[in-house]
PDB file of N, CA and C in Angstrom:
ATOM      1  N   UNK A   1     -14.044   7.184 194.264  1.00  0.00           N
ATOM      2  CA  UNK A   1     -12.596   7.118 194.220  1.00  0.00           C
ATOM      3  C   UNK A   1     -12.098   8.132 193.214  1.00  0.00           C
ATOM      4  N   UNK A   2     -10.889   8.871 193.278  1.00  0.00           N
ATOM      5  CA  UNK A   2     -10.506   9.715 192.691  1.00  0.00           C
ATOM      6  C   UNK A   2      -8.668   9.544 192.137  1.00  0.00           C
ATOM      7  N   UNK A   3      -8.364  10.158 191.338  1.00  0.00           N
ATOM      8  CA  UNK A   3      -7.008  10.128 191.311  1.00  0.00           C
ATOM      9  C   UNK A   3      -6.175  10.627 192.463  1.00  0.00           C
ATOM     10  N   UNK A   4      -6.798  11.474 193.060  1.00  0.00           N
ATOM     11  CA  UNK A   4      -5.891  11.768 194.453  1.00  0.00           C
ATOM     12  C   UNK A   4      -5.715  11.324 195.701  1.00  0.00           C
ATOM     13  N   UNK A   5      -6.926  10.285 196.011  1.00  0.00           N
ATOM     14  CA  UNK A   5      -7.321   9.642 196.601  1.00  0.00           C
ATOM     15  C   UNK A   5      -7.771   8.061 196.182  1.00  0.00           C
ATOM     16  N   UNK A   6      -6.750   7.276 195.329  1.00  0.00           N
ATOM     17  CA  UNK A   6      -7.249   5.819 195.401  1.00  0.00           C
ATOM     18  C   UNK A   6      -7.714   5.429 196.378  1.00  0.00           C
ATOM     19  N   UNK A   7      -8.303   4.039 196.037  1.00  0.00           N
ATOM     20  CA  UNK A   7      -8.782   2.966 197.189  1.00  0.00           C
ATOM     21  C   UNK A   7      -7.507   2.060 197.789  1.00  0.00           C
ATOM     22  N   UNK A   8      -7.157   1.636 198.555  1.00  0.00           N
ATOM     23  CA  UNK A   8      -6.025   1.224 199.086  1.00  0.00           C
ATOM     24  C   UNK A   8      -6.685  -0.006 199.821  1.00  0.00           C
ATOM     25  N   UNK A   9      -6.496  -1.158 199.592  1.00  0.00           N
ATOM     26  CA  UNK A   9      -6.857  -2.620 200.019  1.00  0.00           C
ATOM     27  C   UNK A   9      -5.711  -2.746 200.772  1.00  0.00           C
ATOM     28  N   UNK A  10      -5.954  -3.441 202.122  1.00  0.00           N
ATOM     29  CA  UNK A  10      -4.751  -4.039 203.091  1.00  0.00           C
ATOM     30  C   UNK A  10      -5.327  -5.212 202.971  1.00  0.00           C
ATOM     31  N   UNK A  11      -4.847  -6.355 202.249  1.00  0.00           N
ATOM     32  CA  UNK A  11      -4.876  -7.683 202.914  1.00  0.00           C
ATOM     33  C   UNK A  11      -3.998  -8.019 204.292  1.00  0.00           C
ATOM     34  N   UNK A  12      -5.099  -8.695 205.110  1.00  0.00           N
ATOM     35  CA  UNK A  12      -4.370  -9.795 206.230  1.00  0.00           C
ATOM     36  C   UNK A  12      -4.564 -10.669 206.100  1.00  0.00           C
ATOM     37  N   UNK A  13      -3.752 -11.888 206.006  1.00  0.00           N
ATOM     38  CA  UNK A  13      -3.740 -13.325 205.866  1.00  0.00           C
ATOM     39  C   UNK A  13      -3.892 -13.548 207.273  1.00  0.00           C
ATOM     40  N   UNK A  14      -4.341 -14.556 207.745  1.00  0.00           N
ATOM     41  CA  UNK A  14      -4.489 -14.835 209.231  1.00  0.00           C
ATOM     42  C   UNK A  14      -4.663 -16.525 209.253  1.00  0.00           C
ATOM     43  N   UNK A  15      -3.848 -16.516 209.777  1.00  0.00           N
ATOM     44  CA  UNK A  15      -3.885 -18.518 210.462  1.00  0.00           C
ATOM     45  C   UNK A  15      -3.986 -18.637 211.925  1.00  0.00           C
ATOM     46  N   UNK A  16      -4.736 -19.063 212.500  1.00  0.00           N
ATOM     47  CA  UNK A  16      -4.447 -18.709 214.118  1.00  0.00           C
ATOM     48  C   UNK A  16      -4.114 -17.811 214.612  1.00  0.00           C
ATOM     49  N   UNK A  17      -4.600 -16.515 214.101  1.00  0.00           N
ATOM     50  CA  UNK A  17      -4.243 -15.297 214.523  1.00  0.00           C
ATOM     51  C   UNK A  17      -4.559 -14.442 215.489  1.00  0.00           C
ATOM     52  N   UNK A  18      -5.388 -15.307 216.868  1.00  0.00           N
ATOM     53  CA  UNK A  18      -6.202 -15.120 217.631  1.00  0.00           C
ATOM     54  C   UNK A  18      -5.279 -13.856 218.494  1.00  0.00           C
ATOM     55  N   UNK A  19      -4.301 -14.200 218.687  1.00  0.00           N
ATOM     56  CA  UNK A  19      -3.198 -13.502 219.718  1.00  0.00           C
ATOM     57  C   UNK A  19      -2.495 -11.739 218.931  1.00  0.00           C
ATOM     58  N   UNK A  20      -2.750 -11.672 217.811  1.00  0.00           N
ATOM     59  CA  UNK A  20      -2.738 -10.458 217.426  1.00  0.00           C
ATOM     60  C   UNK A  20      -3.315 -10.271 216.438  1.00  0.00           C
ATOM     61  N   UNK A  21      -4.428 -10.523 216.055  1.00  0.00           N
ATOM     62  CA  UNK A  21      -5.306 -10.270 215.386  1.00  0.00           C
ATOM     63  C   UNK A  21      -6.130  -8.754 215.655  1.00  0.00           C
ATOM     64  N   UNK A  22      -6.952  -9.204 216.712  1.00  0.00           N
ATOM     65  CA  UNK A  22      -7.190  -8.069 216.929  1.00  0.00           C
ATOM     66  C   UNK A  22      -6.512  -6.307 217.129  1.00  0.00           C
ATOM     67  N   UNK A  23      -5.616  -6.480 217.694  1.00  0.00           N
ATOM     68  CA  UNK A  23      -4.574  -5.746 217.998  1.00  0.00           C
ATOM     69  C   UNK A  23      -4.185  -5.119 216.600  1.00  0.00           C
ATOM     70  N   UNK A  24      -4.002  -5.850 215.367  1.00  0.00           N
ATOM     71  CA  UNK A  24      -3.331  -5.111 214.001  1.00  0.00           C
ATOM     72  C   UNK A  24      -4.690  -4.812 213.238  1.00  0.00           C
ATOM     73  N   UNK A  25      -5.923  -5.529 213.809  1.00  0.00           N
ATOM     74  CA  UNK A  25      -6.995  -4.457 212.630  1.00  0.00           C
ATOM     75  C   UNK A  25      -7.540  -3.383 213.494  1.00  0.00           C
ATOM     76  N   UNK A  26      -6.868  -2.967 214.726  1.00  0.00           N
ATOM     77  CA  UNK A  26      -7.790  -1.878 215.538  1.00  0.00           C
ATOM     78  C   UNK A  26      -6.585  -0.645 215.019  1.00  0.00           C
ATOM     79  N   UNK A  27      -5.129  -0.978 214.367  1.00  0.00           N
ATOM     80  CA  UNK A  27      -4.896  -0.547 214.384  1.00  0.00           C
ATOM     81  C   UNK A  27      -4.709  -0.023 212.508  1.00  0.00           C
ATOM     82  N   UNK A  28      -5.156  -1.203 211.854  1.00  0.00           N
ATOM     83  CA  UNK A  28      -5.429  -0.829 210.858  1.00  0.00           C
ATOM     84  C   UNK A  28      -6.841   0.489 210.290  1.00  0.00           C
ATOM     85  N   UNK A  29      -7.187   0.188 211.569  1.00  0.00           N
ATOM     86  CA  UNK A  29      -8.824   1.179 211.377  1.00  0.00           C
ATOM     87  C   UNK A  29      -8.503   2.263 211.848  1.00  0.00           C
ATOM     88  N   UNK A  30      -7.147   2.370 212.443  1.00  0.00           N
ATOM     89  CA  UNK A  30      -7.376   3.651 213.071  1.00  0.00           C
ATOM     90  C   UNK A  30      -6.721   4.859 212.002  1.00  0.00           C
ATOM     91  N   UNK A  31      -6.647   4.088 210.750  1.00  0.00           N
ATOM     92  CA  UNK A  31      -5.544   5.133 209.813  1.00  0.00           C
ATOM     93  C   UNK A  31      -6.647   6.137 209.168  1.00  0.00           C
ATOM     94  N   UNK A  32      -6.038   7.193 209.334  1.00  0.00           N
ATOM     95  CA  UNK A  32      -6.804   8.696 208.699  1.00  0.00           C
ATOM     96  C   UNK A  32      -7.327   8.340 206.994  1.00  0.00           C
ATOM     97  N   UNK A  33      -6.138   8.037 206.373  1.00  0.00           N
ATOM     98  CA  UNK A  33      -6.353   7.740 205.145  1.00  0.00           C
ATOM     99  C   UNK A  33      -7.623   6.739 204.966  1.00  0.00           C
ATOM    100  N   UNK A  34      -8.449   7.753 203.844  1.00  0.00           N
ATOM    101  CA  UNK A  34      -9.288   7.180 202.850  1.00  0.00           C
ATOM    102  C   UNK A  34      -9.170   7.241 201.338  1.00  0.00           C
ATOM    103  N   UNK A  35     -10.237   6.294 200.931  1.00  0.00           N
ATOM    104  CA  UNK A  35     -10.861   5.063 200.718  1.00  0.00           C
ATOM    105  C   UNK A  35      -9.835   3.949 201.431  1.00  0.00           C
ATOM    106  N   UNK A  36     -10.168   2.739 202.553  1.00  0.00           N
ATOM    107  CA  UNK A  36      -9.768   2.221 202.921  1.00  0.00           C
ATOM    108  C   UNK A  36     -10.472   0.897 202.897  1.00  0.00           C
ATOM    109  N   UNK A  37      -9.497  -0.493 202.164  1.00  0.00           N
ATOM    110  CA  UNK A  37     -10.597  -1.657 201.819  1.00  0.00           C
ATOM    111  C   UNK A  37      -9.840  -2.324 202.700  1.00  0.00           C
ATOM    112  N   UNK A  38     -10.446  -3.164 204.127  1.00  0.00           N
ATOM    113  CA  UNK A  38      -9.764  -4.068 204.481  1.00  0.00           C
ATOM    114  C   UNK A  38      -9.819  -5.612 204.518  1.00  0.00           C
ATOM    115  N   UNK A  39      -9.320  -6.490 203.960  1.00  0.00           N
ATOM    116  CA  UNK A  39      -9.612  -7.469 203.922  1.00  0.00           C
ATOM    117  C   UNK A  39      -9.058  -9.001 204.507  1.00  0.00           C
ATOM    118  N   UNK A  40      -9.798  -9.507 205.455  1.00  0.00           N
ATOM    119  CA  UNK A  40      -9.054 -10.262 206.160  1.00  0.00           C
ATOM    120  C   UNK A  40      -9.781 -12.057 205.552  1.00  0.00           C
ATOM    121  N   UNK A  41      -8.368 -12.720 205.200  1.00  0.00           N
ATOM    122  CA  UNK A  41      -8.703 -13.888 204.857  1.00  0.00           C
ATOM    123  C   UNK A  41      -8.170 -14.971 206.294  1.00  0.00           C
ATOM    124  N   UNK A  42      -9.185 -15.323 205.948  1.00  0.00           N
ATOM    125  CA  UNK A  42      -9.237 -16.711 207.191  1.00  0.00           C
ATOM    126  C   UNK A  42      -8.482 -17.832 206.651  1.00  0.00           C
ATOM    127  N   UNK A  43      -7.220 -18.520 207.236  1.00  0.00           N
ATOM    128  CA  UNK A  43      -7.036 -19.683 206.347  1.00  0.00           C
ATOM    129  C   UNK A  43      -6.691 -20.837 207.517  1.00  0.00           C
ATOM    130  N   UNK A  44      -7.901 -21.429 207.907  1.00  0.00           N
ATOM    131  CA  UNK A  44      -8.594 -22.337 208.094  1.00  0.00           C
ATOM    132  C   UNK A  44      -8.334 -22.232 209.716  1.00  0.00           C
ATOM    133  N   UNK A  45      -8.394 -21.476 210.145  1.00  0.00           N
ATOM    134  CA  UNK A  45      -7.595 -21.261 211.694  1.00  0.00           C
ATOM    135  C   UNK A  45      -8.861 -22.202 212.654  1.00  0.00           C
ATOM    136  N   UNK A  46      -8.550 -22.630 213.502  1.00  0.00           N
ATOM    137  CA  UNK A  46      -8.815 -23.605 214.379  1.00  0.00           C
ATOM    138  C   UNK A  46      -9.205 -22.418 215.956  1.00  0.00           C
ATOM    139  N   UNK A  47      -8.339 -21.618 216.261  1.00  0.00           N
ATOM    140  CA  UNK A  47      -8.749 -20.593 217.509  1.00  0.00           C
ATOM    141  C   UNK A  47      -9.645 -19.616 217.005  1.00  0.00           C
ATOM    142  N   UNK A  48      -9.853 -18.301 217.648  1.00  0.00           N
ATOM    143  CA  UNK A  48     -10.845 -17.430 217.938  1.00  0.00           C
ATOM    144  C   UNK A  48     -10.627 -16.538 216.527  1.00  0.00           C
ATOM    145  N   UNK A  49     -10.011 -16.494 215.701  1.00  0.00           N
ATOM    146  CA  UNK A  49      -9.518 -16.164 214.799  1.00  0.00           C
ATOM    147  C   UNK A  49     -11.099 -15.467 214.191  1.00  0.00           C
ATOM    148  N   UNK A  50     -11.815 -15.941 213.683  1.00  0.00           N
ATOM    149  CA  UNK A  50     -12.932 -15.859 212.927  1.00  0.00           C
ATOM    150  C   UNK A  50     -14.035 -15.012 213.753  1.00  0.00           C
ATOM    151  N   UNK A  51     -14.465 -15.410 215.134  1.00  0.00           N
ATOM    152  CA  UNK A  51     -14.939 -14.377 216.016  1.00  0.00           C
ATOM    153  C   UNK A  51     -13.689 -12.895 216.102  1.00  0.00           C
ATOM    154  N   UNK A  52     -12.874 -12.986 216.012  1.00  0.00           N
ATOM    155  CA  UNK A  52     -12.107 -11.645 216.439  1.00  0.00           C
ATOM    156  C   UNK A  52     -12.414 -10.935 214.430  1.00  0.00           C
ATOM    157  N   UNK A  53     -12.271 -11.327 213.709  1.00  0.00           N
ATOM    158  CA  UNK A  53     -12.585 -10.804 212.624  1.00  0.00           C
ATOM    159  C   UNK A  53     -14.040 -10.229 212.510  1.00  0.00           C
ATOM    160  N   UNK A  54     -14.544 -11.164 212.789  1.00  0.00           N
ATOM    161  CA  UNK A  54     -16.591 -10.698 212.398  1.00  0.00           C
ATOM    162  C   UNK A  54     -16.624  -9.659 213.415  1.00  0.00           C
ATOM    163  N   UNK A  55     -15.923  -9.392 214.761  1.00  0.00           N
ATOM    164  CA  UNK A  55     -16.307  -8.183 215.559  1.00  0.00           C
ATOM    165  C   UNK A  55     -16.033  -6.901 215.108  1.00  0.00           C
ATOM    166  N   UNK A  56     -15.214  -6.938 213.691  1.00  0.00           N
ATOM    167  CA  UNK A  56     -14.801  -6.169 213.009  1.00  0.00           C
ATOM    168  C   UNK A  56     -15.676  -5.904 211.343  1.00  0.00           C
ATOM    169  N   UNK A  57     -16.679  -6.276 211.929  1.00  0.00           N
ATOM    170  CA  UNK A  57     -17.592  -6.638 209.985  1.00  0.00           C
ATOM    171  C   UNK A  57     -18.060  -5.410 209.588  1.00  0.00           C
ATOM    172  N   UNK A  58     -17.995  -4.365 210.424  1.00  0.00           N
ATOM    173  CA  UNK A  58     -19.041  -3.253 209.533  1.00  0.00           C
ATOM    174  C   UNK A  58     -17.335  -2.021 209.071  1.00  0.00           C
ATOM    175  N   UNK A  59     -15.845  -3.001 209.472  1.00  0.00           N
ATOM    176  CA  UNK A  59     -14.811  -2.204 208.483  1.00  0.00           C
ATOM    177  C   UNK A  59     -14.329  -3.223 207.889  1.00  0.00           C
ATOM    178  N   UNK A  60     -14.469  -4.495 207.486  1.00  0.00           N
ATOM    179  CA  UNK A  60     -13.815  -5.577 207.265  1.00  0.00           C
ATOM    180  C   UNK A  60     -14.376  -6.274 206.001  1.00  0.00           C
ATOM    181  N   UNK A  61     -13.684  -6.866 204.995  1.00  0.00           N
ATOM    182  CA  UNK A  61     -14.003  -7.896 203.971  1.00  0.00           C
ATOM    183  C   UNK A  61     -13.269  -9.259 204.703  1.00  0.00           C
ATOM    184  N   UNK A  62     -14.633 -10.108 205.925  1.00  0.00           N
ATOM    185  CA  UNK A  62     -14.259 -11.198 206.489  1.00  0.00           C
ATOM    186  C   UNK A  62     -14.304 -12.604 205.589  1.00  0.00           C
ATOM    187  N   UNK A  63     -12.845 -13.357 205.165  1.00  0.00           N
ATOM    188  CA  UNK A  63     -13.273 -14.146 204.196  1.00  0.00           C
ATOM    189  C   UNK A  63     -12.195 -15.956 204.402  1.00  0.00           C
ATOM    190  N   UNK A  64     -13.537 -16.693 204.630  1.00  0.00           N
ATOM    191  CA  UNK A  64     -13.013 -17.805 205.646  1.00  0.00           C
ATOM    192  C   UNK A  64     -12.466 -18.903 204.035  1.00  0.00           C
ATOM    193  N   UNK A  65     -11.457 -19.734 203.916  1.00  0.00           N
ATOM    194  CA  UNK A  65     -10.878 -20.366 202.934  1.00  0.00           C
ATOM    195  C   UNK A  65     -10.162 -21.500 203.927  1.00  0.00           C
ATOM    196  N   UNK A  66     -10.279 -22.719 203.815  1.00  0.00           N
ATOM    197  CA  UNK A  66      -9.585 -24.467 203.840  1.00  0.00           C
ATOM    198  C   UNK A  66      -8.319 -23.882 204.249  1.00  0.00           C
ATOM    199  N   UNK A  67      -7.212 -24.824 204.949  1.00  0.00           N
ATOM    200  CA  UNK A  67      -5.562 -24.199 204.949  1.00  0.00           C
ATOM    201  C   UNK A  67      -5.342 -24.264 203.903  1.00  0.00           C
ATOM    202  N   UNK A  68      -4.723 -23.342 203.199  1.00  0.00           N
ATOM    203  CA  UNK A  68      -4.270 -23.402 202.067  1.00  0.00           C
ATOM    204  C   UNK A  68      -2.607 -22.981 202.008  1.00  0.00           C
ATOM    205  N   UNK A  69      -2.297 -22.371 203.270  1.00  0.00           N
ATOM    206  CA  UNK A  69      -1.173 -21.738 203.452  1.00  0.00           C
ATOM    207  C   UNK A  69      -1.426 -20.198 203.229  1.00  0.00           C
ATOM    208  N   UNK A  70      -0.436 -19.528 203.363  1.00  0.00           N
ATOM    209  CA  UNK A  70      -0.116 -17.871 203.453  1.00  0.00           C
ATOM    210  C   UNK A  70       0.169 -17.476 202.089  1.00  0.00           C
ATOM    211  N   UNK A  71       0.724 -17.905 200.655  1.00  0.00           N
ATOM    212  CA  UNK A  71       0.778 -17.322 199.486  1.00  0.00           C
ATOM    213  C   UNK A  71      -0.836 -17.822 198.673  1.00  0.00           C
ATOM    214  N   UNK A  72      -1.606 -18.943 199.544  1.00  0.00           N
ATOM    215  CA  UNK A  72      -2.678 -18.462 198.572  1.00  0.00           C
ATOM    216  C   UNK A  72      -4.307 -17.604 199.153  1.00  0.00           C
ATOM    217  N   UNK A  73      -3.577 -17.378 200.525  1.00  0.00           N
ATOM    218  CA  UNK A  73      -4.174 -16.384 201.096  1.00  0.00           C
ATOM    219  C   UNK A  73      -4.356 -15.216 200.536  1.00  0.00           C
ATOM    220  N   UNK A  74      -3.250 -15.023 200.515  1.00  0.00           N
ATOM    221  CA  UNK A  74      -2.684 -14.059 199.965  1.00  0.00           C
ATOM    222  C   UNK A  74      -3.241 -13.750 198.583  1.00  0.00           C
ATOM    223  N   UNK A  75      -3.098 -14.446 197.544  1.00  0.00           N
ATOM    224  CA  UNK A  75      -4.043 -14.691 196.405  1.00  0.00           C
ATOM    225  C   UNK A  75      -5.065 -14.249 196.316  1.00  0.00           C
ATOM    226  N   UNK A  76      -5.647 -15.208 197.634  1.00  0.00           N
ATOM    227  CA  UNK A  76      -7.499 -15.049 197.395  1.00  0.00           C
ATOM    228  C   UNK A  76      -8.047 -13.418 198.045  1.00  0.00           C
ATOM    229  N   UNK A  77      -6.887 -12.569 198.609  1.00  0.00           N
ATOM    230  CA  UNK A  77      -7.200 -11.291 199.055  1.00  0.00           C
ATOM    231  C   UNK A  77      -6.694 -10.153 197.592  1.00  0.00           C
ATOM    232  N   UNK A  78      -5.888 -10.849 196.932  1.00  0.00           N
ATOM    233  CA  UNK A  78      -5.709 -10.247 195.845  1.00  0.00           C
ATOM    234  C   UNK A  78      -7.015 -10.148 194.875  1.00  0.00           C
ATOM    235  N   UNK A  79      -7.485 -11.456 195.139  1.00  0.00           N
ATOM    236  CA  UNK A  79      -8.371 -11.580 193.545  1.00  0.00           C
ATOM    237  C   UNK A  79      -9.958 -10.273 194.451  1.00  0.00           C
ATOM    238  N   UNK A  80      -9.987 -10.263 195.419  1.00  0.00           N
ATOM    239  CA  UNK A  80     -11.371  -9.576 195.783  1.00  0.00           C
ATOM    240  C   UNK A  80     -10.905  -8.038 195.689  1.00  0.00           C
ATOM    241  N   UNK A  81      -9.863  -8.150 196.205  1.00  0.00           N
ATOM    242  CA  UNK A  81      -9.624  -6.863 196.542  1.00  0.00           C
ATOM    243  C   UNK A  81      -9.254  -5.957 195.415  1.00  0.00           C
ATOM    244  N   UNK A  82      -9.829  -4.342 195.602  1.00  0.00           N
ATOM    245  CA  UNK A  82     -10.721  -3.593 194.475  1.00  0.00           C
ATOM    246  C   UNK A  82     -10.132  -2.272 194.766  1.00  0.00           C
ATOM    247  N   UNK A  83      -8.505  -2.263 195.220  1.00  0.00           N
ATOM    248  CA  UNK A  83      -7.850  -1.458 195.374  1.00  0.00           C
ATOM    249  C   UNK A  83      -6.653  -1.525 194.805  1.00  0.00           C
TER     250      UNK A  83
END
């Protein structure tokens, strides 16, 4: 990492996010810009949510958490994330 080039973390919070999930990290991957950290928190989703993330594991920080709601999702993508 450099000064001209930080690392840039995108958290996604995701609750049942089966229906555009995929769709916003194909399009999160498709950005030119690097160092790129992406990190998707699971919060406790019940649909396909968790398979549509892991198909994404070799660009993804996949990270499964209880419902906790969307601000401590949010949180728990803050505290990992290294951007």
């Amino acid at each position: 990492m450099s000064f001209n080039n930080p690392l840039i973390s995108v958290i996604v919070p995701a609750y049942n996010a089966e229906e555009y999930l995929e769709e916003a990290l194909q399009s999160i991957s498709k950005q030119n810009y690097e160092p790129l950290e992406i990190i998707v928190i699971d919060d406790g989703s019940t649909d396909k949510t968790a398979s549509i993330a892991k198909g994404f594991s070799d660009k993804i920080n996949y990270i499964y958490q209880e419902n906790s709601g969307p601000a401590a999702a949010r949180n728990t993508g803050i505290k990992i994330a290294q951007g």
